[in-house]
Protein backbone atom coordinates (compact mmCIF):
# COMPACT_ATOMS: atom_id res chain seq x y z
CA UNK A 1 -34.30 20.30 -12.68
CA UNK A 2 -33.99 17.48 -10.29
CA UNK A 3 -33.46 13.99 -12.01
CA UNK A 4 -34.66 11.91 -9.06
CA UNK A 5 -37.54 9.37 -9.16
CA UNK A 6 -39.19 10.52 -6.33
CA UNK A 7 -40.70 7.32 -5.29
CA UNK A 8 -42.69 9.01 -2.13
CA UNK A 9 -45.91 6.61 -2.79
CA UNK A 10 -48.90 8.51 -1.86
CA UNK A 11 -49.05 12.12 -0.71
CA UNK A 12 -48.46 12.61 3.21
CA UNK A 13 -46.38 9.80 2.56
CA UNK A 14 -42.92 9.59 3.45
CA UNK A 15 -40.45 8.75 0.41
CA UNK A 16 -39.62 4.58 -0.15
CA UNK A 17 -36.37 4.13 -1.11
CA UNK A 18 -36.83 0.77 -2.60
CA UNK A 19 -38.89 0.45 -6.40
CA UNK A 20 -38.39 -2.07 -9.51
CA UNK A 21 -35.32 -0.21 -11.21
CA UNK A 22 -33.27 0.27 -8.00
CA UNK A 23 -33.87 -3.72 -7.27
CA UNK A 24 -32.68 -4.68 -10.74
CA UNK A 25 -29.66 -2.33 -10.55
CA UNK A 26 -28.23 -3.74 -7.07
CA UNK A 27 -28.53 -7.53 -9.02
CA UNK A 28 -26.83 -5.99 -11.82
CA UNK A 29 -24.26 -4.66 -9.77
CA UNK A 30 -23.48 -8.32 -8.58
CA UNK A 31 -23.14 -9.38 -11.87
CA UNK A 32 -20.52 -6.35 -12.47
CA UNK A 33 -18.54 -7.18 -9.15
CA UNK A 34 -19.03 -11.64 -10.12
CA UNK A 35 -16.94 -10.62 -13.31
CA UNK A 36 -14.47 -8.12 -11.41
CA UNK A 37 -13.98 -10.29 -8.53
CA UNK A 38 -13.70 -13.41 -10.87
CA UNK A 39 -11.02 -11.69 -13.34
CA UNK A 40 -9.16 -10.35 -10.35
CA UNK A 41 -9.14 -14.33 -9.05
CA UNK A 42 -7.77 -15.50 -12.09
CA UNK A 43 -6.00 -13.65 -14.25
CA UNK A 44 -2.90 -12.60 -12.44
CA UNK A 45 -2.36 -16.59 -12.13
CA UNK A 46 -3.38 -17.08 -15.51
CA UNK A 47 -1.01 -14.41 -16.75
CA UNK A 48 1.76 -15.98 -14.41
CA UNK A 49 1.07 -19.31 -16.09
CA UNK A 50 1.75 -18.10 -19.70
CA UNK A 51 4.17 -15.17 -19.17
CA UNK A 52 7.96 -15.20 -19.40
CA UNK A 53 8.75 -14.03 -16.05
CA UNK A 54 7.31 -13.63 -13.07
CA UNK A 55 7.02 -9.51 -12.95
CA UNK A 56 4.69 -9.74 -15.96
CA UNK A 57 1.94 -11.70 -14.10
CA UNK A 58 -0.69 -8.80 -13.05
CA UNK A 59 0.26 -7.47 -16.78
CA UNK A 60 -3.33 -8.50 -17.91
CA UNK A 61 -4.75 -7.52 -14.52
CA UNK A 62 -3.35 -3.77 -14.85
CA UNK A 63 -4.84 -4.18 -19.17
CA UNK A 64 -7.85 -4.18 -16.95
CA UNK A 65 -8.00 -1.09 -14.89
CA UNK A 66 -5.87 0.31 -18.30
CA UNK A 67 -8.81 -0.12 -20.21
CA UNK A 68 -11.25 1.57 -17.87
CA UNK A 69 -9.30 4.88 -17.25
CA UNK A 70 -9.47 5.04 -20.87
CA UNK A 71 -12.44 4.29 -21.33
CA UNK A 72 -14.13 6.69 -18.89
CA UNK A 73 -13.77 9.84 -21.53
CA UNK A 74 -15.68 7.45 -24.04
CA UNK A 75 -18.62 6.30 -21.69
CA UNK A 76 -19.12 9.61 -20.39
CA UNK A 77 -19.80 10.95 -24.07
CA UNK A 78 -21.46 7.60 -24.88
CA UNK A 79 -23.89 8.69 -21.67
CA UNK A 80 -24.68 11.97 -22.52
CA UNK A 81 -25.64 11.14 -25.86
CA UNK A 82 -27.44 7.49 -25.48
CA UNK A 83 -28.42 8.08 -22.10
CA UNK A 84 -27.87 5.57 -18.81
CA UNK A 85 -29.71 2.52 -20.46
CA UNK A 86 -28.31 1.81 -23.99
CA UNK A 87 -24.80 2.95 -22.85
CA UNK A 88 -25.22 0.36 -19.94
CA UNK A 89 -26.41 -2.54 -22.31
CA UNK A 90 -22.77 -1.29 -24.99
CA UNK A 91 -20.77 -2.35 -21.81
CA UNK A 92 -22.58 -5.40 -20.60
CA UNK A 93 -21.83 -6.86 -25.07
CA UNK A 94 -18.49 -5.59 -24.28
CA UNK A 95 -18.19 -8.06 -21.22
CA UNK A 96 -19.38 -10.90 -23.16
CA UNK A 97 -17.02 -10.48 -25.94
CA UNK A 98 -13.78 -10.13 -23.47
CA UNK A 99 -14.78 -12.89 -21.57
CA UNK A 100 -15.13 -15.08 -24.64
CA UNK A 101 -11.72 -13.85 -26.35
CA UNK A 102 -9.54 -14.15 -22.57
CA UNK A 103 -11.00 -17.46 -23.10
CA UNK A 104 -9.60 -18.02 -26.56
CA UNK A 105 -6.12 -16.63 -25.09
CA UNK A 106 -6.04 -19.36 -22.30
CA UNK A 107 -6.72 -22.08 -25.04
CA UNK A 108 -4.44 -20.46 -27.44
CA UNK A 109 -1.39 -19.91 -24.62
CA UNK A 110 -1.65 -16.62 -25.90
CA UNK A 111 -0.42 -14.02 -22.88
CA UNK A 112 -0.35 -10.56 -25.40
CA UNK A 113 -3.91 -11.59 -26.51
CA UNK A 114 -4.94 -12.09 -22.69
CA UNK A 115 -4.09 -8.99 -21.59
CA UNK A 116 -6.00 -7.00 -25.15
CA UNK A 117 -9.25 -8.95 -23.84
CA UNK A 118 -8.52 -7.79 -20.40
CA UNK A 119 -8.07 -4.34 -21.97
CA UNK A 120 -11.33 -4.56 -23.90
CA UNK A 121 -13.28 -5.84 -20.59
CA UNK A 122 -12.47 -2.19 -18.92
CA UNK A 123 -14.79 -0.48 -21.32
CA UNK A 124 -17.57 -2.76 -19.02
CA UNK A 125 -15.25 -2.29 -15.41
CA UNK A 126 -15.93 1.66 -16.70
CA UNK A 127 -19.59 1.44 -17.36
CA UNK A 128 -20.01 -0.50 -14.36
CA UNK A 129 -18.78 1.80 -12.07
CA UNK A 130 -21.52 4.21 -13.08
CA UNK A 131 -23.94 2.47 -11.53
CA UNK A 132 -23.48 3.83 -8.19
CA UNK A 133 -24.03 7.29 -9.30
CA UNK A 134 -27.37 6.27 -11.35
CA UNK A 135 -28.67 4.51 -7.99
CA UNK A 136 -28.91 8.29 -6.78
CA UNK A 137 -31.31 8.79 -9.55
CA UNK A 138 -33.57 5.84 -9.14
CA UNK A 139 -35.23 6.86 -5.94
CA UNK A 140 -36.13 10.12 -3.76
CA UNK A 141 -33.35 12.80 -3.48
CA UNK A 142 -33.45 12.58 0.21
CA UNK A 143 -32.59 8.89 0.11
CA UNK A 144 -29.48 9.32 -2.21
CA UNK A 145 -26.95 8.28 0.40
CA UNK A 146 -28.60 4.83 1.00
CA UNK A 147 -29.29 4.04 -2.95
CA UNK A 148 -25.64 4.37 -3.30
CA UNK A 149 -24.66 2.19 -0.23
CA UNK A 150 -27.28 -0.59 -1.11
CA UNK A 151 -26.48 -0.52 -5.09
CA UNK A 152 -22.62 -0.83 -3.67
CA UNK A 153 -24.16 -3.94 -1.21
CA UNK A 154 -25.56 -5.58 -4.53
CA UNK A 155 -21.65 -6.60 -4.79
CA UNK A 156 -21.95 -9.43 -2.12
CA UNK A 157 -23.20 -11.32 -4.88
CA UNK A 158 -19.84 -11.21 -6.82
CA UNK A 159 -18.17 -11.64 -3.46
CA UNK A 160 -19.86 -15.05 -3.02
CA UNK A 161 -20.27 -16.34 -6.55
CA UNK A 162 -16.97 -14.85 -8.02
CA UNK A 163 -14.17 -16.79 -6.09
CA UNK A 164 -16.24 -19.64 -5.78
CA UNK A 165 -16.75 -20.01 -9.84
CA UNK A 166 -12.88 -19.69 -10.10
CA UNK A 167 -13.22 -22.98 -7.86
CA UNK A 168 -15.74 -24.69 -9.46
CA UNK A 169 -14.77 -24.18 -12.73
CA UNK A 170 -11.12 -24.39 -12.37
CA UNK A 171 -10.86 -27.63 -14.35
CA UNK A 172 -13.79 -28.47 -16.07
CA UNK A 173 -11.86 -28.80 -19.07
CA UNK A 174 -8.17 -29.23 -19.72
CA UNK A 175 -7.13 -25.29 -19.95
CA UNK A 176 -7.43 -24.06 -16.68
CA UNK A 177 -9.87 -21.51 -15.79
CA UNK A 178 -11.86 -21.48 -19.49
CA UNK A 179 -14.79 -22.75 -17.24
CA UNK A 180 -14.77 -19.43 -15.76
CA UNK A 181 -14.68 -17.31 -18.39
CA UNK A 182 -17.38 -18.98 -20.45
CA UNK A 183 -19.64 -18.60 -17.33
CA UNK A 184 -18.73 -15.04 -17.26
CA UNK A 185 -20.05 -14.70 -20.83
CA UNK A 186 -23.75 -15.93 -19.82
CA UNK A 187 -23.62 -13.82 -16.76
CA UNK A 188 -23.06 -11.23 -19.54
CA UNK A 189 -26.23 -12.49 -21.40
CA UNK A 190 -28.23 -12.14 -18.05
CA UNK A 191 -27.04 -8.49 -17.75
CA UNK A 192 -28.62 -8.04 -20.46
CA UNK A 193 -31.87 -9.06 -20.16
CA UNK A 194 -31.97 -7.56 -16.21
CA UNK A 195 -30.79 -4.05 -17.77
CA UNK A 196 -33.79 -4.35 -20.70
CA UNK A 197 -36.48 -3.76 -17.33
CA UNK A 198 -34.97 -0.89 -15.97
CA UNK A 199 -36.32 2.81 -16.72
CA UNK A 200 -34.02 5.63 -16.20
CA UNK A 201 -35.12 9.23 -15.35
CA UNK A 202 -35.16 11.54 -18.55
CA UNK A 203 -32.02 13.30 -19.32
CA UNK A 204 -31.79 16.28 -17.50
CA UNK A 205 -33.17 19.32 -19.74
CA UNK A 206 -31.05 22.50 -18.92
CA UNK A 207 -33.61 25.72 -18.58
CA UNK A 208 -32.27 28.67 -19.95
CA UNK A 209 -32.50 30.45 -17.05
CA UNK A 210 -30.21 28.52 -15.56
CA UNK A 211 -26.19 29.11 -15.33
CA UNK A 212 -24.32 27.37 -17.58
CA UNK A 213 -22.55 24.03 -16.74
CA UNK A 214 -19.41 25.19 -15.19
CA UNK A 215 -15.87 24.06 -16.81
CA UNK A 216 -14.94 20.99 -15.07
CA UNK A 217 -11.58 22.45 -13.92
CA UNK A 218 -14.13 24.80 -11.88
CA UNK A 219 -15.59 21.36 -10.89
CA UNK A 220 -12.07 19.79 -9.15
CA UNK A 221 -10.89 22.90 -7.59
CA UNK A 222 -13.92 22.70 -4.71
CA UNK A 223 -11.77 21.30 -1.68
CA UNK A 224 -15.17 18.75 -1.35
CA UNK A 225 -15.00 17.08 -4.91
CA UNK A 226 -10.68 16.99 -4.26
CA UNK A 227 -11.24 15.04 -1.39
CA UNK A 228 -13.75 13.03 -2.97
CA UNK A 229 -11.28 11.84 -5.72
CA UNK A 230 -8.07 11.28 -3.27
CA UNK A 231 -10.78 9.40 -1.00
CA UNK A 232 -12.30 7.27 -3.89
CA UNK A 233 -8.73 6.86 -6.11
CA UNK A 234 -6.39 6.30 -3.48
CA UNK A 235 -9.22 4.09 -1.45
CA UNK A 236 -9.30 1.94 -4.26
CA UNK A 237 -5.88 2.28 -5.36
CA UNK A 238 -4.80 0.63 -2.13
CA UNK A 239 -7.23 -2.06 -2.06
CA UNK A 240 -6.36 -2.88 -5.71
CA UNK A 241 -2.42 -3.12 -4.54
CA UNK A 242 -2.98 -5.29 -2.25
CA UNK A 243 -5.72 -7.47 -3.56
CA UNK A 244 -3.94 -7.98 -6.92
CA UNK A 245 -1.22 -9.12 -5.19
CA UNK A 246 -2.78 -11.74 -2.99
CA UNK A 247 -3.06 -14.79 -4.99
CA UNK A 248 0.67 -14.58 -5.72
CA UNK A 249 1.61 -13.68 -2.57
CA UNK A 250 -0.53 -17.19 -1.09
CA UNK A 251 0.82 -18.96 -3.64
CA UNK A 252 4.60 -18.12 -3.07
CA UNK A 253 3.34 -19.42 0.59
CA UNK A 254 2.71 -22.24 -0.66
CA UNK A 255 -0.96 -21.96 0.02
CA UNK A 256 -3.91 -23.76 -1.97
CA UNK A 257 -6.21 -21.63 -4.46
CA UNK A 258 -8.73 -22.94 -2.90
CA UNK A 259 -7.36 -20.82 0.49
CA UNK A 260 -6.76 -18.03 -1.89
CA UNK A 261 -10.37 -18.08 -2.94
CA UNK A 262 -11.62 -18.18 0.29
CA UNK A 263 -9.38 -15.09 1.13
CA UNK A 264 -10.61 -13.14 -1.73
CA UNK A 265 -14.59 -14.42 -0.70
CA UNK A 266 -13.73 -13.21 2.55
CA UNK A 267 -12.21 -9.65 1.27
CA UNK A 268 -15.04 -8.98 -0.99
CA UNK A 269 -17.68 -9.74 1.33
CA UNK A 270 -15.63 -6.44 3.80
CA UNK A 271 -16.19 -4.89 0.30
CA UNK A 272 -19.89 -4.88 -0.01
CA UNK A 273 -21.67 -5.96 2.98
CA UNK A 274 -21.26 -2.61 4.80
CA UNK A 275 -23.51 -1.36 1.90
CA UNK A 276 -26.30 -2.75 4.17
CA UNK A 277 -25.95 0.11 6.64
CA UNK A 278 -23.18 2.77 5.55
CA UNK A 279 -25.62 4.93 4.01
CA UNK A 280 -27.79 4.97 7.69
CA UNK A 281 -24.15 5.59 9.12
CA UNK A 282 -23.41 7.98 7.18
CA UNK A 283 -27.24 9.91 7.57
CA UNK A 284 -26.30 9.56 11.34
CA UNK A 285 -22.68 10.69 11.87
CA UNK A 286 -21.69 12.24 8.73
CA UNK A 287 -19.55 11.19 5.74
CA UNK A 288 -16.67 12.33 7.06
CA UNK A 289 -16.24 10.57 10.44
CA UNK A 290 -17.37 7.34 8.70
CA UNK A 291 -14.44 7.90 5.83
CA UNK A 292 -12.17 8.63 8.64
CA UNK A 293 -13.22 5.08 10.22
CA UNK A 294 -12.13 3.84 6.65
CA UNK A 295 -8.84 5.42 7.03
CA UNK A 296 -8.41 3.63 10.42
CA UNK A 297 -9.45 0.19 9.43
CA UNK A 298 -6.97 0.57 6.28
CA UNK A 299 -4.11 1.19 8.77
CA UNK A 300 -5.12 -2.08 10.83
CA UNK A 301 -5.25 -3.98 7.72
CA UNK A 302 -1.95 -3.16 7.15
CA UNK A 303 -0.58 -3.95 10.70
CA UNK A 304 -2.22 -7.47 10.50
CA UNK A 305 -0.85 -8.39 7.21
CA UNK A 306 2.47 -7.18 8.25
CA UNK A 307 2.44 -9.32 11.84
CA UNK A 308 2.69 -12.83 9.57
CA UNK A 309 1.81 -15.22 6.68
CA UNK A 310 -0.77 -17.71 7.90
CA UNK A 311 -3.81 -18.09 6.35
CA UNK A 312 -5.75 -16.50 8.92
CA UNK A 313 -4.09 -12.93 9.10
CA UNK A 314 -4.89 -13.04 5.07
CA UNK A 315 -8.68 -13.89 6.08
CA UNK A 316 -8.93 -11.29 8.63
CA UNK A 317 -6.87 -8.24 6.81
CA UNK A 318 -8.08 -8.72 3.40
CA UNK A 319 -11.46 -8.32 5.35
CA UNK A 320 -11.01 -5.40 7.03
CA UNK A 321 -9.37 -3.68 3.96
CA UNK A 322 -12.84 -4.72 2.44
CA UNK A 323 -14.72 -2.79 5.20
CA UNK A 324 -12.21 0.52 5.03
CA UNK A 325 -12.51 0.59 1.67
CA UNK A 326 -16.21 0.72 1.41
CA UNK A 327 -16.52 3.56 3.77
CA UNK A 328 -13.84 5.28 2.09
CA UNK A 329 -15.55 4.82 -1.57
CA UNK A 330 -19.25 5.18 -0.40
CA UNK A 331 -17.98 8.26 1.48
CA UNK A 332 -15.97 9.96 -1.36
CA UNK A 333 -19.31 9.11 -3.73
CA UNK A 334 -21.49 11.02 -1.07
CA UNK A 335 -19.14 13.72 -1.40
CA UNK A 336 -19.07 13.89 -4.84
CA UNK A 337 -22.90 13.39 -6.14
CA UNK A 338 -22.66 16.90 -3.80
CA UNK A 339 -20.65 18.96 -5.53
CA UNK A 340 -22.09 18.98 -8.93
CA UNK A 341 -25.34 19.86 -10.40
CA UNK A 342 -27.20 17.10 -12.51
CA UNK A 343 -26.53 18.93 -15.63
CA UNK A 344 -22.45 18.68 -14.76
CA UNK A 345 -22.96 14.64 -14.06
CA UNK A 346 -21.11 13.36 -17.10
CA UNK A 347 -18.26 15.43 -17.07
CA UNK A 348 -17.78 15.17 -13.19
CA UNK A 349 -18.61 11.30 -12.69
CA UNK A 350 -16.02 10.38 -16.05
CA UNK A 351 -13.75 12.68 -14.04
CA UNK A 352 -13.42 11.05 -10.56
CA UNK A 353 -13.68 7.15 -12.61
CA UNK A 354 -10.98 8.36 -14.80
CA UNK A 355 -8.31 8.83 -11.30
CA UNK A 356 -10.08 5.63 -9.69
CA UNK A 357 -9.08 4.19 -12.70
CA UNK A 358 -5.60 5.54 -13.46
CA UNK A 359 -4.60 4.53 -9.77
CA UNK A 360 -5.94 1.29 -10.02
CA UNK A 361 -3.74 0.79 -13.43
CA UNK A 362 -0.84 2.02 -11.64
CA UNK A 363 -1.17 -0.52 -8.08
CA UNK A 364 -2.09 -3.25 -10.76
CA UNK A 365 1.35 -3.24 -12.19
CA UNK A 366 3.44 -2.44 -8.97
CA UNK A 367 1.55 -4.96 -7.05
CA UNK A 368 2.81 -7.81 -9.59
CA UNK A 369 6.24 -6.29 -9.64
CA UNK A 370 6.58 -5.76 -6.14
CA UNK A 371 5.00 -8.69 -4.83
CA UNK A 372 7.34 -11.15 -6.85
CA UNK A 373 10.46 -8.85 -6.36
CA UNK A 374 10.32 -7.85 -3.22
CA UNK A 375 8.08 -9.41 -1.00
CA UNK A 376 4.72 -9.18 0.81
CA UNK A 377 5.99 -6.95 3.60
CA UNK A 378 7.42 -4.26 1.47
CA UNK A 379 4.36 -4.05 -0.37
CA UNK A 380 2.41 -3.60 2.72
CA UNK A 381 4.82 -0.54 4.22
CA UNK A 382 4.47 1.41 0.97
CA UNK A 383 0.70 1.20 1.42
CA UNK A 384 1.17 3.60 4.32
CA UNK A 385 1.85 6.07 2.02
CA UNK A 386 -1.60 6.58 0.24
CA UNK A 387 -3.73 5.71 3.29
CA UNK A 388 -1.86 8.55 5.29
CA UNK A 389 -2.41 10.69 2.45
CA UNK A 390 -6.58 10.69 2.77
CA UNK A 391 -6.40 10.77 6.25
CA UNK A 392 -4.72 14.59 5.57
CA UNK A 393 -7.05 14.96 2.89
CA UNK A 394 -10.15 14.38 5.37
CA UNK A 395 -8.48 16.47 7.92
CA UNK A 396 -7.73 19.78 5.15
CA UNK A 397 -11.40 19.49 4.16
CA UNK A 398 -12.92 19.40 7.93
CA UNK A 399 -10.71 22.70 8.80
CA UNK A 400 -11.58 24.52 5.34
CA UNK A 401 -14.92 23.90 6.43
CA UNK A 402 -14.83 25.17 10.11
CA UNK A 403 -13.06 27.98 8.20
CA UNK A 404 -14.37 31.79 8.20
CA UNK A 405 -14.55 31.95 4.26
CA UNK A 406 -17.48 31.73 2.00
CA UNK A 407 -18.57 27.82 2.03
CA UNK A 408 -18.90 25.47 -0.63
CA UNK A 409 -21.89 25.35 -2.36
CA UNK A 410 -21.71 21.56 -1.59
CA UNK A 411 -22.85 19.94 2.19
């Protein structure tokens, strides 16, 4: 049974991907990525500020990404069983709350209670990464690939409004940054009241003459869901390394937040504005030349960073690590809304959030460590590593596919 809204508009009629719900879900989506770009901002420098040494400073950045691989198992089940709606609203009360206690901690000086409302906020970091799988479901099945990419665009919001609230609210009273995470609290409230106007498809109800839904070991042995997570963990895992690690690398420059803010505007704004077009890309060329274009813009990223220091070879490589990233991600959630059937969504989606997440957790704390440690450059040659890694990945999956055996039930 297909889950799609087929929003096709009269017969003879060809399918609009645009309707109410998928509108209200790309806003929503800004106000996910305005809290994830703003706690990314902030909290590493916030943690820096009340830690005992340096190493410990992305501590409540990495409670963050913590908190959402472990919290994937829970949303999935809390999905299946409330459905997209009510388990969306849990997270968005979940945001509020964290925002409000992180606050507390900064007031308090308190570094251990930081990084448990850090912690707490992944529960919402792991709702809100479902919404780029339920944009799939909120228009016509042929239109998929573009839901996704402009539900993924909806995060140029949080790439405008997120570094510049760290500014703005920096010092409006005498513990730095509470401005910003009181703000992120009503954003919260707004979240809610968006998410109350948004209809979700019926659950999907399994006919009995259908198979039953495989195991979902079954699910991550099909080379196109493998490459799918290594595209979409180690994509992100990458861009998490080194964005975590920016505002202490600028500040060890000596650079202004207010430069580091404008870096990170700059980054997230690569992150999301491809969203515009990377689903017509990708309907024109095919996801895998367009991840492979990710790959490649990674690699420049990296040889930028590593030629220097100044403020504009931060601008212009956190950018294009932006860019790679989102054809990498959009890519690997193409491939992966294609290798499961709608009654497998739970299980597969908590699957390839839970190694997003678990990468992310891991790049969190090594960007910290490695950043203060050892240095900018070193953290930019290990990144190598991982990007290399999903170009082989892209390259297995195109020669399995030119391969004589029996293809994938996935395209």
């Amino acid at each position: 049974m297909n889950t799609s809204i087929h929003a096709s508009g009269h017969p003879g009629h060809p399918p609009r991907l645009f309707n109410k719900n998928l509108v209200l879900l790309i806003l929503l989506q800004g106000i996910f990525l305005t809290n994830n770009v703003t706690f990314i901002a902030i909290n590493g420098l916030v943690g820096l500020s009340l830690s005992n040494a340096a190493w410990m400073a992305t501590l409540p950045v990495m409670g963050y990404v913590v908190g959402g691989a472990l919290s994937t198992a829970i949303v999935a089940r809390s999905q299946k069983k409330f459905g997209r709606k009510k388990s969306f609203q849990l997270g968005l009360v979940v945001a509020i709350f964290s925002s409000l206690l992180c606050g507390y901690a900064a007031v308090t000086k308190n570094f251990w209670l930081l990084t448990a409302g850090t912690f707490i906020a992944g529960y919402y970091s792991a709702n809100g990464q479902l919404y780029r799988f339920a944009a799939a479901e909120l228009t016509h099945i042929s239109l998929r690939d573009k839901a996704v990419s402009w539900v993924l665009a909806g995060g140029i919001l949080g790439a405008v409004i997120g570094p510049n609230l760290a500014v703005w609210t920096r010092n409006i009273f005498e513990t730095q940054f509470l401005g910003a995470y009181l703000t992120l609290s009503i954003a919260g409230v707004i979240g809610l009241c968006v998410m109350h106007f948004i209809h979700f498809p019926d659950e999907v109800t399994v006919k009995k003459e259908l198979p039953p839904p495989r195991h979902l070991s079954e699910i991550l042995m099909q080379p196109v869901f493998l490459v799918a997570v290594i595209g979409s963990a180690l994509g992100y895992g990458v861009m998490n390394l080194l964005m975590a690690a920016t505002p202490l690398a600028m500040q060890v420059c000596g650079m202004p937040f207010s430069e580091t803010a404008l870096v990170l505007e700059w980054h997230v704004i690569g992150m999301f504005a491809p969203g515009f077009f990377t689903g017509s890309l990708i309907k024109r060329f095919g996801v895998l030349p367009i991840m492979s274009v990710g790959v490649l813009l990674n690699f420049v990223c990296i040889a930028i960073a590593l030629s220097g220091t100044d403020l504009t070879q931060f601008v212009i490589s956190l950018f294009l690590l932006g860019v790679g990233w989102n054809f990498l991600f959009t890519g690997s959630t193409t491939l992966a809304i294609s290798a499961y059937r709608p009654e497998e969504k739970d299980k597969a989606q908590g699957a390839i959030n839970f190694f997003v997440f678990s990468t992310m957790a891991i790049t969190s704390f090594s960007s910290g460590a490695l950043v203060t440690t050892q240095g900018w450059e070193l953290l930019n040659f290990g990144s190598i590593v991982p990007v290399a890694l999903i170009g082989c990945a892209l390259i297995w999956l195109v020669i399995k596919r030119r391969s004589p055996t029996k293809p994938s039930r996935s395209h």
